[in-house]
N, C-alpha and C. Protein backbone atom coordinates (compact mmCIF):
# COMPACT_ATOMS: atom_id res chain seq x y z
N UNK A 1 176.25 89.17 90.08
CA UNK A 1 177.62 88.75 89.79
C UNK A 1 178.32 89.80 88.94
N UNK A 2 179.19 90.49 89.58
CA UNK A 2 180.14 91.12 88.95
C UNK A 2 180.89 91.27 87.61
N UNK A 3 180.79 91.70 85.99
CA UNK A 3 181.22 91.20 84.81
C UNK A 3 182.59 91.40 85.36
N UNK A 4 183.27 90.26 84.28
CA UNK A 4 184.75 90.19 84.38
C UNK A 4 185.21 91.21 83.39
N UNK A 5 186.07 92.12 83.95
CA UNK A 5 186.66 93.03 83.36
C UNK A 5 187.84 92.33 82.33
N UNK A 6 187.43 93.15 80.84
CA UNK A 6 188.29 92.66 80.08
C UNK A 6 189.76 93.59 79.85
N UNK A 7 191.03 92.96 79.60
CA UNK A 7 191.84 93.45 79.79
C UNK A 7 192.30 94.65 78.60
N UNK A 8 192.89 95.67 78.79
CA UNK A 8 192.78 96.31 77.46
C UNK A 8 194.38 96.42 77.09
N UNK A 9 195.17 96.25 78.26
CA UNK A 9 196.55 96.63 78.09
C UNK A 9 197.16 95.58 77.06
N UNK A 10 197.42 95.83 76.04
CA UNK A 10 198.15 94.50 75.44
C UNK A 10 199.45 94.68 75.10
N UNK A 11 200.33 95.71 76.03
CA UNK A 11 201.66 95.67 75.47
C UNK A 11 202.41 94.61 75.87
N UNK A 12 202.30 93.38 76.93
CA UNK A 12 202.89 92.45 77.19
C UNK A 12 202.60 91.33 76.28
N UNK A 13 201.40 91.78 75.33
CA UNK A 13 200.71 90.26 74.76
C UNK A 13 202.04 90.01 73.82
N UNK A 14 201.80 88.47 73.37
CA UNK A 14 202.35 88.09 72.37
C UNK A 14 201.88 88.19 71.31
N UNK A 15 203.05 88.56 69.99
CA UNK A 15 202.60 89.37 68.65
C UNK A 15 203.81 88.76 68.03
N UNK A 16 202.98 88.60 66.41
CA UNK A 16 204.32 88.87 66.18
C UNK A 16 203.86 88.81 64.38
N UNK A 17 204.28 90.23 63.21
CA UNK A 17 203.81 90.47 62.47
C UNK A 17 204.11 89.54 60.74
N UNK A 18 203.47 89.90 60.09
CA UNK A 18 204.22 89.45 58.09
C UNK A 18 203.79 90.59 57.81
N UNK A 19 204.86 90.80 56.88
CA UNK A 19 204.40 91.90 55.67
C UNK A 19 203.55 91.72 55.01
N UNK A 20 202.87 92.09 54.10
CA UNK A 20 201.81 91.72 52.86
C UNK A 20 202.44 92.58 51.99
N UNK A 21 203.13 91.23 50.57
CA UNK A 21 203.84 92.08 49.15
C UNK A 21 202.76 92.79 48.75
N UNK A 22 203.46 93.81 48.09
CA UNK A 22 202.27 94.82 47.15
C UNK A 22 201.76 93.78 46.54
N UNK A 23 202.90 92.93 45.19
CA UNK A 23 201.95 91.90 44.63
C UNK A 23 200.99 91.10 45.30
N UNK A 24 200.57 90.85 46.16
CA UNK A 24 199.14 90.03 46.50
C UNK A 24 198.20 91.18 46.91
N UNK A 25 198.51 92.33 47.27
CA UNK A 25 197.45 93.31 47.97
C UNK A 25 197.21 94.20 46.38
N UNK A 26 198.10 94.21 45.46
CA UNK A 26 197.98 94.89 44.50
C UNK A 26 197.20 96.52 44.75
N UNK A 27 198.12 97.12 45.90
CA UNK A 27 197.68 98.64 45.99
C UNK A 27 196.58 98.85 46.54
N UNK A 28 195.56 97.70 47.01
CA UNK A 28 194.13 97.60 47.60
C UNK A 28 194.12 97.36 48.75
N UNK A 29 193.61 98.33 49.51
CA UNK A 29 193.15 97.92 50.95
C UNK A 29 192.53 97.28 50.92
N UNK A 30 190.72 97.30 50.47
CA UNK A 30 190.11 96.25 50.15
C UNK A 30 190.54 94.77 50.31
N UNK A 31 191.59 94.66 49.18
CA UNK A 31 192.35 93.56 48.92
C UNK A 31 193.22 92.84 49.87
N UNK A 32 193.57 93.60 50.42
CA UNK A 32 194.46 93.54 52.11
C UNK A 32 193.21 92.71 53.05
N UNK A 33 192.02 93.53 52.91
CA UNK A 33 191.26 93.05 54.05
C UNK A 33 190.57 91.51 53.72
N UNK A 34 190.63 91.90 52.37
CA UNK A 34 190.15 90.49 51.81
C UNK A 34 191.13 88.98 52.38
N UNK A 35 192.46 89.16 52.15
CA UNK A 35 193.45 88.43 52.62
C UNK A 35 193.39 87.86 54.02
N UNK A 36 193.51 88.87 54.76
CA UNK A 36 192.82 88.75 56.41
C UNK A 36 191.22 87.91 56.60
N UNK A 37 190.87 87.82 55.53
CA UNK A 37 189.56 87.02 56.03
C UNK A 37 189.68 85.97 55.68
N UNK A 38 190.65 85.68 54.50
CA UNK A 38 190.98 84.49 54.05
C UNK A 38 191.86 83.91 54.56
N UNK A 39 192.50 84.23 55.42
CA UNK A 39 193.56 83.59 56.55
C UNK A 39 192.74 83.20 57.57
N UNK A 40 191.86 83.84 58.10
CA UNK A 40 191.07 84.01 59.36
C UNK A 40 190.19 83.05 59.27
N UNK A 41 189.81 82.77 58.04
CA UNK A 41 189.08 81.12 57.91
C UNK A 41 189.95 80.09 57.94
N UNK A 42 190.90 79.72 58.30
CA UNK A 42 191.61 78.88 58.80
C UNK A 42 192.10 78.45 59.96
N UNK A 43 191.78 79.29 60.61
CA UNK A 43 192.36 79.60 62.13
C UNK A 43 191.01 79.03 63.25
N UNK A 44 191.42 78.60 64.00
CA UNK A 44 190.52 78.11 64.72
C UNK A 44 189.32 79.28 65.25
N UNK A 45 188.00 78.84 65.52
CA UNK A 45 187.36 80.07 65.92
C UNK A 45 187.26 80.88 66.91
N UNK A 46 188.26 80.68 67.57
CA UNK A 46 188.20 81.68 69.21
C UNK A 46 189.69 82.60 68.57
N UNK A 47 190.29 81.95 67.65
CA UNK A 47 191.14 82.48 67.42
C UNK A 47 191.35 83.40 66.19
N UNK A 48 190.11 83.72 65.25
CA UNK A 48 190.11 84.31 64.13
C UNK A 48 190.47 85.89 64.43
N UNK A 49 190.02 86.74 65.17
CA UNK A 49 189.98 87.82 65.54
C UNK A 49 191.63 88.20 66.41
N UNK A 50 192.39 87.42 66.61
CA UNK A 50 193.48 87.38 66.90
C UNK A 50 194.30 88.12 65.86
N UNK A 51 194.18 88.18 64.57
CA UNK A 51 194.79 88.28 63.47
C UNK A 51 193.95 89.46 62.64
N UNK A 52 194.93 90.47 62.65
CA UNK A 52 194.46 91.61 61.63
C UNK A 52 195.20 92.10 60.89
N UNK A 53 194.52 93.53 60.16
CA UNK A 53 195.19 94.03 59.49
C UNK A 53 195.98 95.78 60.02
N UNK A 54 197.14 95.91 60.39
CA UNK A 54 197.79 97.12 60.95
C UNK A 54 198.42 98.15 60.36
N UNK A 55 198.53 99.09 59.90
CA UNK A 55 199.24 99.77 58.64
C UNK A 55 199.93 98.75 57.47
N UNK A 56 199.22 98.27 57.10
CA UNK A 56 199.91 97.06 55.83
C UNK A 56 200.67 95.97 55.94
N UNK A 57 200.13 95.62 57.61
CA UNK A 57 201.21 93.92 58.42
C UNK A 57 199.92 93.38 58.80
N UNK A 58 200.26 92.16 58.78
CA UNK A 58 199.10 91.00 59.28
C UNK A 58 199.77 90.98 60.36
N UNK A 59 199.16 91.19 62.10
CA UNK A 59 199.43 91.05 63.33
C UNK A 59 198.36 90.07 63.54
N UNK A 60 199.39 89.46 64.61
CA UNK A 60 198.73 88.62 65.43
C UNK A 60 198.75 88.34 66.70
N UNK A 61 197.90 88.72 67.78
CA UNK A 61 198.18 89.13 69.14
C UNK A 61 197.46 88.36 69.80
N UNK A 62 197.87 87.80 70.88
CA UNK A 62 197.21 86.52 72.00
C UNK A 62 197.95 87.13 73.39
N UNK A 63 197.13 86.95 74.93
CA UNK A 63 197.86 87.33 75.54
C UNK A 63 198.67 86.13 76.00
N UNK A 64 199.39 86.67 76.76
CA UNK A 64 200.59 85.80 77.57
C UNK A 64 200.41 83.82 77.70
N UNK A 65 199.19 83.80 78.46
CA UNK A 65 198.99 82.00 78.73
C UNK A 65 198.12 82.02 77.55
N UNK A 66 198.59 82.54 76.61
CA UNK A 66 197.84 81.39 75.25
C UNK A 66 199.28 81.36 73.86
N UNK A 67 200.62 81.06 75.03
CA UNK A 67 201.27 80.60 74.14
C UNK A 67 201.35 79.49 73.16
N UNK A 68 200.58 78.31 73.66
CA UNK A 68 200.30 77.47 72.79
C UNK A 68 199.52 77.91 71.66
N UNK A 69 198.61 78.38 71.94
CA UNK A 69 197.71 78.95 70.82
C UNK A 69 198.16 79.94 70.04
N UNK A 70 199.22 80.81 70.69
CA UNK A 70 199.83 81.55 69.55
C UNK A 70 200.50 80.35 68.18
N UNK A 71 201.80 80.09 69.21
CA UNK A 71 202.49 79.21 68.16
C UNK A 71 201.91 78.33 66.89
N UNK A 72 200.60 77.85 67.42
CA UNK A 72 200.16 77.65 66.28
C UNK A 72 199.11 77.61 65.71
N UNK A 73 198.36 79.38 66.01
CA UNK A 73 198.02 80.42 65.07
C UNK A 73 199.00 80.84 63.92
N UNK A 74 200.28 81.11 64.87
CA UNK A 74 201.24 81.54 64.14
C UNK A 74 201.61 81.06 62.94
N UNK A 75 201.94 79.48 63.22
CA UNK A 75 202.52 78.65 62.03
C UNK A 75 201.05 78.63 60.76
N UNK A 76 200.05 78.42 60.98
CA UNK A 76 198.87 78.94 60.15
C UNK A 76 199.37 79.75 59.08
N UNK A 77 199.14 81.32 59.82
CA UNK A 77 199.29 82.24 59.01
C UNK A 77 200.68 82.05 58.39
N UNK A 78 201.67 81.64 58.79
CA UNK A 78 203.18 81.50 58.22
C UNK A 78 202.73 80.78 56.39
N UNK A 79 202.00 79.85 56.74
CA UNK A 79 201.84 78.76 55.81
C UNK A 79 200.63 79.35 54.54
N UNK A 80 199.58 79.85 55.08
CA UNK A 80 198.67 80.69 54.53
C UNK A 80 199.25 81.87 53.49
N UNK A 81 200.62 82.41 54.29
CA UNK A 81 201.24 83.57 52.86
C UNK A 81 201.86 82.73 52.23
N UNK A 82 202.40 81.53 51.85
CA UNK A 82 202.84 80.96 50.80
C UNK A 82 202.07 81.14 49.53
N UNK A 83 202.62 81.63 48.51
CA UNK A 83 202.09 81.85 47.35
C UNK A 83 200.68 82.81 47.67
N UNK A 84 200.56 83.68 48.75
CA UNK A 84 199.33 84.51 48.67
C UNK A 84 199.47 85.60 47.50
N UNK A 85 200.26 85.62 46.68
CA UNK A 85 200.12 86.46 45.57
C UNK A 85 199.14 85.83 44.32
N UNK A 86 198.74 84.57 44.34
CA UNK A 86 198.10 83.85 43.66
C UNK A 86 196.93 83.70 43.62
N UNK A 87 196.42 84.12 45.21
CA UNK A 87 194.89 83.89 45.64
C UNK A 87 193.92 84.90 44.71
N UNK A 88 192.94 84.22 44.10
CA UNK A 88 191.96 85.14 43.34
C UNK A 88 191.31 85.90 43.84
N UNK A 89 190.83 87.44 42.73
CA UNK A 89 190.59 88.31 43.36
C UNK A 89 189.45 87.92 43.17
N UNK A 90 188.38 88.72 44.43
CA UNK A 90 186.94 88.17 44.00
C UNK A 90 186.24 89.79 43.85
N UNK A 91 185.43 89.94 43.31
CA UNK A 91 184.49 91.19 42.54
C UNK A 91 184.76 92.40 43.53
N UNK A 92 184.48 92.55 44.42
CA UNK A 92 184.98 94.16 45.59
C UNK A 92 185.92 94.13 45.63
N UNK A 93 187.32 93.21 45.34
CA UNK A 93 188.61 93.63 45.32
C UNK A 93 188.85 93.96 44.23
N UNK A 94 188.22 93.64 42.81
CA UNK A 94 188.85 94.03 41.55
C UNK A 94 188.20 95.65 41.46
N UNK A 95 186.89 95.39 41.40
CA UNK A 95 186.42 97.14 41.99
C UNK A 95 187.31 98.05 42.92
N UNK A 96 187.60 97.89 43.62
CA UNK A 96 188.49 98.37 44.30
C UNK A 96 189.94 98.84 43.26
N UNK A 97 190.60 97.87 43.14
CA UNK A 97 191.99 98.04 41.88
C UNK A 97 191.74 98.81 41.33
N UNK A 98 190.64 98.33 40.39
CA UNK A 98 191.16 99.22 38.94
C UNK A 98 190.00 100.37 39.11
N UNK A 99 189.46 100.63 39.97
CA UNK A 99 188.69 101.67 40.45
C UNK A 99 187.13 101.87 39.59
N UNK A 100 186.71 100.74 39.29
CA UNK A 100 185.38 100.36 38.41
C UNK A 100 184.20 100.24 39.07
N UNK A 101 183.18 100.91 38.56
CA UNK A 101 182.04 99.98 39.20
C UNK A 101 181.20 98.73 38.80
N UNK A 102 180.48 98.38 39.76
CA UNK A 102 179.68 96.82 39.66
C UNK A 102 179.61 96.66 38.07
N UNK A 103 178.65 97.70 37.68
CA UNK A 103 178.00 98.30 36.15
C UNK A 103 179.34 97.70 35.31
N UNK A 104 180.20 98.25 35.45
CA UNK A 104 181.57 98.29 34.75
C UNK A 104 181.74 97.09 34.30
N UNK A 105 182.21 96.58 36.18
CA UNK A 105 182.53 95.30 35.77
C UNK A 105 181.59 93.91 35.14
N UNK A 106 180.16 94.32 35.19
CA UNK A 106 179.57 93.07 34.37
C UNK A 106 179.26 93.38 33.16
N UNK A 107 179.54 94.63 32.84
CA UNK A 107 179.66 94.73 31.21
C UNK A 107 180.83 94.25 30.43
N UNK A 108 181.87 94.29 31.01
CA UNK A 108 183.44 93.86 30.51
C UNK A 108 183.63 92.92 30.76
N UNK A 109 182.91 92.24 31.57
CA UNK A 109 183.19 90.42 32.17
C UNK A 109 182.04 89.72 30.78
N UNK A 110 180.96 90.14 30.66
CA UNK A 110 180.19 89.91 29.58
C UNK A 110 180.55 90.26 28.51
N UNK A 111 181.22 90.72 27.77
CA UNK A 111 182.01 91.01 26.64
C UNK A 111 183.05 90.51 26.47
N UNK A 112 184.02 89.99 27.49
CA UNK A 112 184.99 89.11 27.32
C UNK A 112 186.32 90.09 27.67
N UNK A 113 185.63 90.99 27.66
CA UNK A 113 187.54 92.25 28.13
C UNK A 113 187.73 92.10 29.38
N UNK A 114 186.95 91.41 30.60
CA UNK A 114 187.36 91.21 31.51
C UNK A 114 187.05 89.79 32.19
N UNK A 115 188.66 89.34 31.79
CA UNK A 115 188.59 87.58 31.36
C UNK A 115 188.23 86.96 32.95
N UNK A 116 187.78 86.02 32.94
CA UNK A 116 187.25 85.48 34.40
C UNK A 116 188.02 84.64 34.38
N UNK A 117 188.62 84.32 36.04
CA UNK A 117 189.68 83.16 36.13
C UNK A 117 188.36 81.52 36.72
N UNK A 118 186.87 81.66 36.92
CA UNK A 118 186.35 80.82 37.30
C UNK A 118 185.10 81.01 38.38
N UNK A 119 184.75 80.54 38.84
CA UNK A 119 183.63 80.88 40.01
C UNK A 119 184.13 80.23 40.98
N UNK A 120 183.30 81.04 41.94
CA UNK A 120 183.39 80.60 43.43
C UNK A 120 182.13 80.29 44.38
N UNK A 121 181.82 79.29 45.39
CA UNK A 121 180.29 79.23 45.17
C UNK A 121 180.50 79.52 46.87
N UNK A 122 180.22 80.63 47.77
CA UNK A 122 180.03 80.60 49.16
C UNK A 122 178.56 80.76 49.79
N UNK A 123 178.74 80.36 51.11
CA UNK A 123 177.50 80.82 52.05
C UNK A 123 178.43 81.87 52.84
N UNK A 124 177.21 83.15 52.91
CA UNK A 124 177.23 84.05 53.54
C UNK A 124 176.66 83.76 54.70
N UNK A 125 177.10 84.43 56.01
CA UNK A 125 176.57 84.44 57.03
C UNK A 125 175.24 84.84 57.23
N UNK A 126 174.66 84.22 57.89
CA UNK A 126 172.81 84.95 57.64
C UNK A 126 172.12 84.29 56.71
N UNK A 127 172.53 83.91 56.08
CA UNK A 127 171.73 83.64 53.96
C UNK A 127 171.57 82.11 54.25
N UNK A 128 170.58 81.86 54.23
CA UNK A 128 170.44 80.58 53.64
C UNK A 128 170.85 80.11 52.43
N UNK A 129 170.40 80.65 51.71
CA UNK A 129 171.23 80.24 50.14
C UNK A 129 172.41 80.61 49.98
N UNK A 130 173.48 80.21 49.07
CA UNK A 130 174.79 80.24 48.74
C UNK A 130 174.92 81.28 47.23
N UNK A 131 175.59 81.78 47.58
CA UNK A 131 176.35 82.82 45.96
C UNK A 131 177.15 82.14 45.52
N UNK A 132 177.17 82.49 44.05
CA UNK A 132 178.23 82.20 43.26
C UNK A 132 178.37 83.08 42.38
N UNK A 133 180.17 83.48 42.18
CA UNK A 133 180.40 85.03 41.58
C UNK A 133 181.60 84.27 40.79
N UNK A 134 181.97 85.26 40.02
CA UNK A 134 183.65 85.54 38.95
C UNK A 134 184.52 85.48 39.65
N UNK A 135 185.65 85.24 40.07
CA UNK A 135 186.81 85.41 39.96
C UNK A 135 187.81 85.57 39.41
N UNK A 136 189.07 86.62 39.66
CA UNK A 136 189.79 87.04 38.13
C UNK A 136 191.44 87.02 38.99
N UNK A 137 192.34 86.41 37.76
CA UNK A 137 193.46 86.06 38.05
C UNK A 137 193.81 87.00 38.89
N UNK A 138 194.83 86.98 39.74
CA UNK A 138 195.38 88.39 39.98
C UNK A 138 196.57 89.29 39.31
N UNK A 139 197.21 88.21 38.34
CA UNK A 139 198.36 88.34 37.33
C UNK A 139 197.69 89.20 36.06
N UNK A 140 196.51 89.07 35.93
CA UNK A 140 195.93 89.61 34.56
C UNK A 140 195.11 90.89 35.23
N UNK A 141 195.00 90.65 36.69
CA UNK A 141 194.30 92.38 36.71
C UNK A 141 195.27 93.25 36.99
N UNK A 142 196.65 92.22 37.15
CA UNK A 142 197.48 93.45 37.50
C UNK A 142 198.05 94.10 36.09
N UNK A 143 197.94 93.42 35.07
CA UNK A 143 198.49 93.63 33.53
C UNK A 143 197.42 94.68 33.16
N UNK A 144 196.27 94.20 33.65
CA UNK A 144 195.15 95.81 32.99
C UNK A 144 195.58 97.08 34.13
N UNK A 145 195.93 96.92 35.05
CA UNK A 145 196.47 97.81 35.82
C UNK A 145 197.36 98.51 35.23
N UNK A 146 198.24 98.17 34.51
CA UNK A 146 199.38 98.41 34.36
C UNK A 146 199.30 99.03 33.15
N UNK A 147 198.54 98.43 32.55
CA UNK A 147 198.25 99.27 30.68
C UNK A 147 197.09 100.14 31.07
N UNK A 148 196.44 100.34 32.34
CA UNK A 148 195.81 101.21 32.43
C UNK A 148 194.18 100.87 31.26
N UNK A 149 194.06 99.73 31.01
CA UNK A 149 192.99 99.30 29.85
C UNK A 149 191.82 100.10 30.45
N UNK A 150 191.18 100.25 31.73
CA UNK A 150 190.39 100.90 32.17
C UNK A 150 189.76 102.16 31.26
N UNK A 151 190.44 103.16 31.39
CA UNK A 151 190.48 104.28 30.56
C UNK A 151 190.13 104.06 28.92
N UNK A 152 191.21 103.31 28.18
CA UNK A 152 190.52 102.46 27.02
C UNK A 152 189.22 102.08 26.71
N UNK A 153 188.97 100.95 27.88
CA UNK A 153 187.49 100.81 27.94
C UNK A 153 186.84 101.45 27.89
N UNK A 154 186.86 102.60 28.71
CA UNK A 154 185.44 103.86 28.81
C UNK A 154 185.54 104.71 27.40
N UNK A 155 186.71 104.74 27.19
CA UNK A 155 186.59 105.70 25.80
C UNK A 155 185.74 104.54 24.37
N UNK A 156 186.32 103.28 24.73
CA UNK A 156 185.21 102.36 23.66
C UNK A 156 183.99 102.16 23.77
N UNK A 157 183.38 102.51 24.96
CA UNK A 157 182.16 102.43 25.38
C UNK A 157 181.47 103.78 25.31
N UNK A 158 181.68 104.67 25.30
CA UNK A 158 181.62 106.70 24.89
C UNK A 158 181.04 106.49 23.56
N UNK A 159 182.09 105.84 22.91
CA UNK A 159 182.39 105.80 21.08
C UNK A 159 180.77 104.88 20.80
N UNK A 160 180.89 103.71 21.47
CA UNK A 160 179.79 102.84 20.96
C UNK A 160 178.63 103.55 21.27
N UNK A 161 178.33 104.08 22.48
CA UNK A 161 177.25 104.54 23.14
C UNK A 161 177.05 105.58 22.13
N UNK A 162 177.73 106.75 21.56
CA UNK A 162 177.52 107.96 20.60
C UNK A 162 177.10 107.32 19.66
N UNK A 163 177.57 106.36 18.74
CA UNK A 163 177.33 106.01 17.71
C UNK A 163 175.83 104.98 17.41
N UNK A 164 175.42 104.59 19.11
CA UNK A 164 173.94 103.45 18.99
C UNK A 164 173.37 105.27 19.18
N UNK A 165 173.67 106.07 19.84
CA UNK A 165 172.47 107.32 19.44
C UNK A 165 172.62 107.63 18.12
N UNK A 166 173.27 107.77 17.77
CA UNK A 166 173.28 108.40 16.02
C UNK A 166 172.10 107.50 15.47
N UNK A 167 172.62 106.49 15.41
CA UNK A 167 171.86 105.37 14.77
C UNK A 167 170.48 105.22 15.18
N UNK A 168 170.32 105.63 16.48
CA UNK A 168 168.58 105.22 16.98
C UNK A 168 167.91 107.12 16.23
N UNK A 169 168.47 107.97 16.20
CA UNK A 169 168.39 109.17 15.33
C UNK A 169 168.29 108.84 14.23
N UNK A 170 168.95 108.51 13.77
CA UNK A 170 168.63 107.96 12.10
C UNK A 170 167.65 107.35 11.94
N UNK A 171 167.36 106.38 12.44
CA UNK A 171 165.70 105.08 12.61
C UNK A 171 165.04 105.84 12.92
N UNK A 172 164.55 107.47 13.77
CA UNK A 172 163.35 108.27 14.32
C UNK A 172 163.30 108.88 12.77
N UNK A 173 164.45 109.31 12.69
CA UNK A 173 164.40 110.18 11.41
C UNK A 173 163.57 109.70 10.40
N UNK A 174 163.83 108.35 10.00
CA UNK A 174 163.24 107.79 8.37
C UNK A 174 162.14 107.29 9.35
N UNK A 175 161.70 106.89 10.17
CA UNK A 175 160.37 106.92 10.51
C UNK A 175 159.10 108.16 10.14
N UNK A 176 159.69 109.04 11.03
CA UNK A 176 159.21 110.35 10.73
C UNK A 176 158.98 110.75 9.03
N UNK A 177 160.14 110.44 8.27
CA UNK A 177 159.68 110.92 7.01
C UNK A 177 158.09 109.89 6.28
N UNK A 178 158.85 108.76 6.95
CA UNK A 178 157.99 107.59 6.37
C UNK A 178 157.06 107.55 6.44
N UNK A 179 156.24 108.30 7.60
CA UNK A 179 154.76 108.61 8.35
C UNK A 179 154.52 110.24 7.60
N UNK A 180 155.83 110.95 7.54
CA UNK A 180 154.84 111.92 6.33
C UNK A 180 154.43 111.62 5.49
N UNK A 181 155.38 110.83 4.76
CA UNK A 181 155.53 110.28 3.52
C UNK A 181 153.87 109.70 3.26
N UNK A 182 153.62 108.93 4.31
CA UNK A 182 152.14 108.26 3.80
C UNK A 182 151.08 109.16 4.27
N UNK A 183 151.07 110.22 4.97
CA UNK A 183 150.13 111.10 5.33
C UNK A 183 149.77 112.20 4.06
N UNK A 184 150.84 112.20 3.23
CA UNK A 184 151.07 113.39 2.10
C UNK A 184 150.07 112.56 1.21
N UNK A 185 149.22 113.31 0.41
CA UNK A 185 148.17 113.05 -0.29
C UNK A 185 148.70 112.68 -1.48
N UNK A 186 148.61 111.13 -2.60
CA UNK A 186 149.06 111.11 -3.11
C UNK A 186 148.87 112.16 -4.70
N UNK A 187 149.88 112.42 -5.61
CA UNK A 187 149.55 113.01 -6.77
C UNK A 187 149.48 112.26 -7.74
N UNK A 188 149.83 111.36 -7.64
CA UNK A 188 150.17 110.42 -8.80
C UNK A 188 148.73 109.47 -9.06
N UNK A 189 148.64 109.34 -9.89
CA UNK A 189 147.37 108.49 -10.36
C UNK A 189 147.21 106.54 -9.46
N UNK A 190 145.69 106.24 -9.07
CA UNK A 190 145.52 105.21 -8.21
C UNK A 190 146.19 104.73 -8.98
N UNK A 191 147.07 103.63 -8.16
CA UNK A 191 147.60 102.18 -8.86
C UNK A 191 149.18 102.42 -8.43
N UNK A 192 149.93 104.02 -8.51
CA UNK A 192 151.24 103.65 -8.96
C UNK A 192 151.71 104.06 -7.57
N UNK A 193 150.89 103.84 -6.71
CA UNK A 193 151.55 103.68 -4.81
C UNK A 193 151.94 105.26 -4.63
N UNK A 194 152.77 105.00 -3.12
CA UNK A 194 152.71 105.85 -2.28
C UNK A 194 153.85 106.88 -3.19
N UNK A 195 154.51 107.83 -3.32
CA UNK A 195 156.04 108.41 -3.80
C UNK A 195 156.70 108.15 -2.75
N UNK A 196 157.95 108.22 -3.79
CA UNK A 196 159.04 107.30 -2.72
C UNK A 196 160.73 108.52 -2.92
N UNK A 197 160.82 108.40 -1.60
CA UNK A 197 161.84 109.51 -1.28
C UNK A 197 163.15 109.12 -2.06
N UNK A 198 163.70 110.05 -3.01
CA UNK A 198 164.74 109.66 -3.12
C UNK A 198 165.63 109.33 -2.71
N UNK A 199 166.92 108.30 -2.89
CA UNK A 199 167.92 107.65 -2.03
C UNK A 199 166.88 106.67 -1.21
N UNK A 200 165.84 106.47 -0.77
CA UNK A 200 165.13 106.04 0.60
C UNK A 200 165.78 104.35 0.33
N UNK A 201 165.93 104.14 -0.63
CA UNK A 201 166.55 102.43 -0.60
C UNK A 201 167.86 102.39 0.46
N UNK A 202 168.47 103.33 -0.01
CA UNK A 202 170.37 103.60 -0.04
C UNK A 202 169.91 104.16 1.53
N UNK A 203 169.51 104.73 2.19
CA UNK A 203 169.32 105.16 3.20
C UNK A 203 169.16 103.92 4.11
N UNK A 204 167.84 103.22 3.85
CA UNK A 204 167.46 102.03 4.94
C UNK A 204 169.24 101.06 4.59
N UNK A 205 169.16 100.66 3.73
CA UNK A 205 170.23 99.52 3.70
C UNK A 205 171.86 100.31 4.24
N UNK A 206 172.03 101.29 3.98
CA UNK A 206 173.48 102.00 4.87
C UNK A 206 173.29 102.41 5.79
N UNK A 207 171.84 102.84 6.31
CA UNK A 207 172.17 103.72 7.50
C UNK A 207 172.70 104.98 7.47
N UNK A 208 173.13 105.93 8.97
CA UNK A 208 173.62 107.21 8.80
C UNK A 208 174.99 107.08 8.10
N UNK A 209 175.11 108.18 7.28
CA UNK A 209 176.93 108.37 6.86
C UNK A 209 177.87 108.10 8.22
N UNK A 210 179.06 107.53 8.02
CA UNK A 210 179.64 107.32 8.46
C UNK A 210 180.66 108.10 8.68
């Protein structure tokens, strides 16, 4: 039996496009594509793949005798961009934005500089078990966008990171003396202990100069 040839010409099909505001794509393709999947779960399933993403328009193309099914595919997606500037970003779209990695982002989500709008609990295709991840406003990643906090961050994290080496330097350091210190033969007569480094109090309790 002969396969049925599929048609490739689709300039007669029916189409017909939406813009996507910067505000909901917030400068992210990623974020764009993310949108498209989240529309595309709504849409009936012969009809998900109908609907993409085209230089920065959500198209939607059916051929000719599936006008019914356009019209309302169509009205779907019509209803689906209402308030799509609101929809939360989920973890590969905020990576994406503010140009961070994984690392990044669960250090700043764990510290509280990168405020979580809530969780989300899905099944992946394939997985038996279900995930559950962060989600973050899209109003507040666009405000760190905008102040650029990114950059901030890494320079506070440089600063901390230099300063836990200083400090783990300082702890090798008075170790090291501390193990000469008791290796050095004492001079002082039995009874009156090991000699004791000057400052060595003022040292342990401050730490390196500041």
């Amino acid at each position: 039996m002969p396969k049925r040839k599929i048609e490739t010409n689709t300039d007669n099909w029916l189409r017909q496009e939406w813009p996507l505001p910067s505000a909901a794509t917030l400068g992210s393709f990623v974020r764009a594509k993310g949108i498209v999947l989240e529309i595309r779960a709504r849409l009936p399933k012969p009809l998900k793949k109908a609907l993409d993403l085209e230089a920065g328009l959500l198209v939607l193309k059916l051929p000719p005798e599936a006008e019914d099914q356009f019209a309302a595919a169509a009205a779907v997606v019509t209803q689906a961009l209402v308030g799509i500037e609101s929809l939360p970003v989920i973890p590969r779209e905020i990576e994406d934005i503010l140009t961070i990695s994984t690392t990044e982002r669960h250090r700043w989500l764990k510290d509280g500089r990168l405020p979580s709008a809530g969780t989300r609990t899905v099944k992946l295709a394939g997985r038996a078990k279900k995930i559950t991840f962060h989600v973050f406003d899209p109003r507040q990643v666009e405000d760190l966008l905008d102040r650029d906090m990114v950059v901030n961050w890494r320079e506070e994290d440089a600063e901390r990171a230099a300063e836990n080496r200083r400090q783990a330097a300082w702890k090798n350091k008075l170790k090291r003396a501390e193990k000469q210190a008791q290796a050095t033969p004492s001079l002082q007569s039995e009874g009156e202990g090991r000699p004791q480094l000057i400052g060595w109090a003022e040292f342990e309790r401050d730490g390196p100069l500041r």
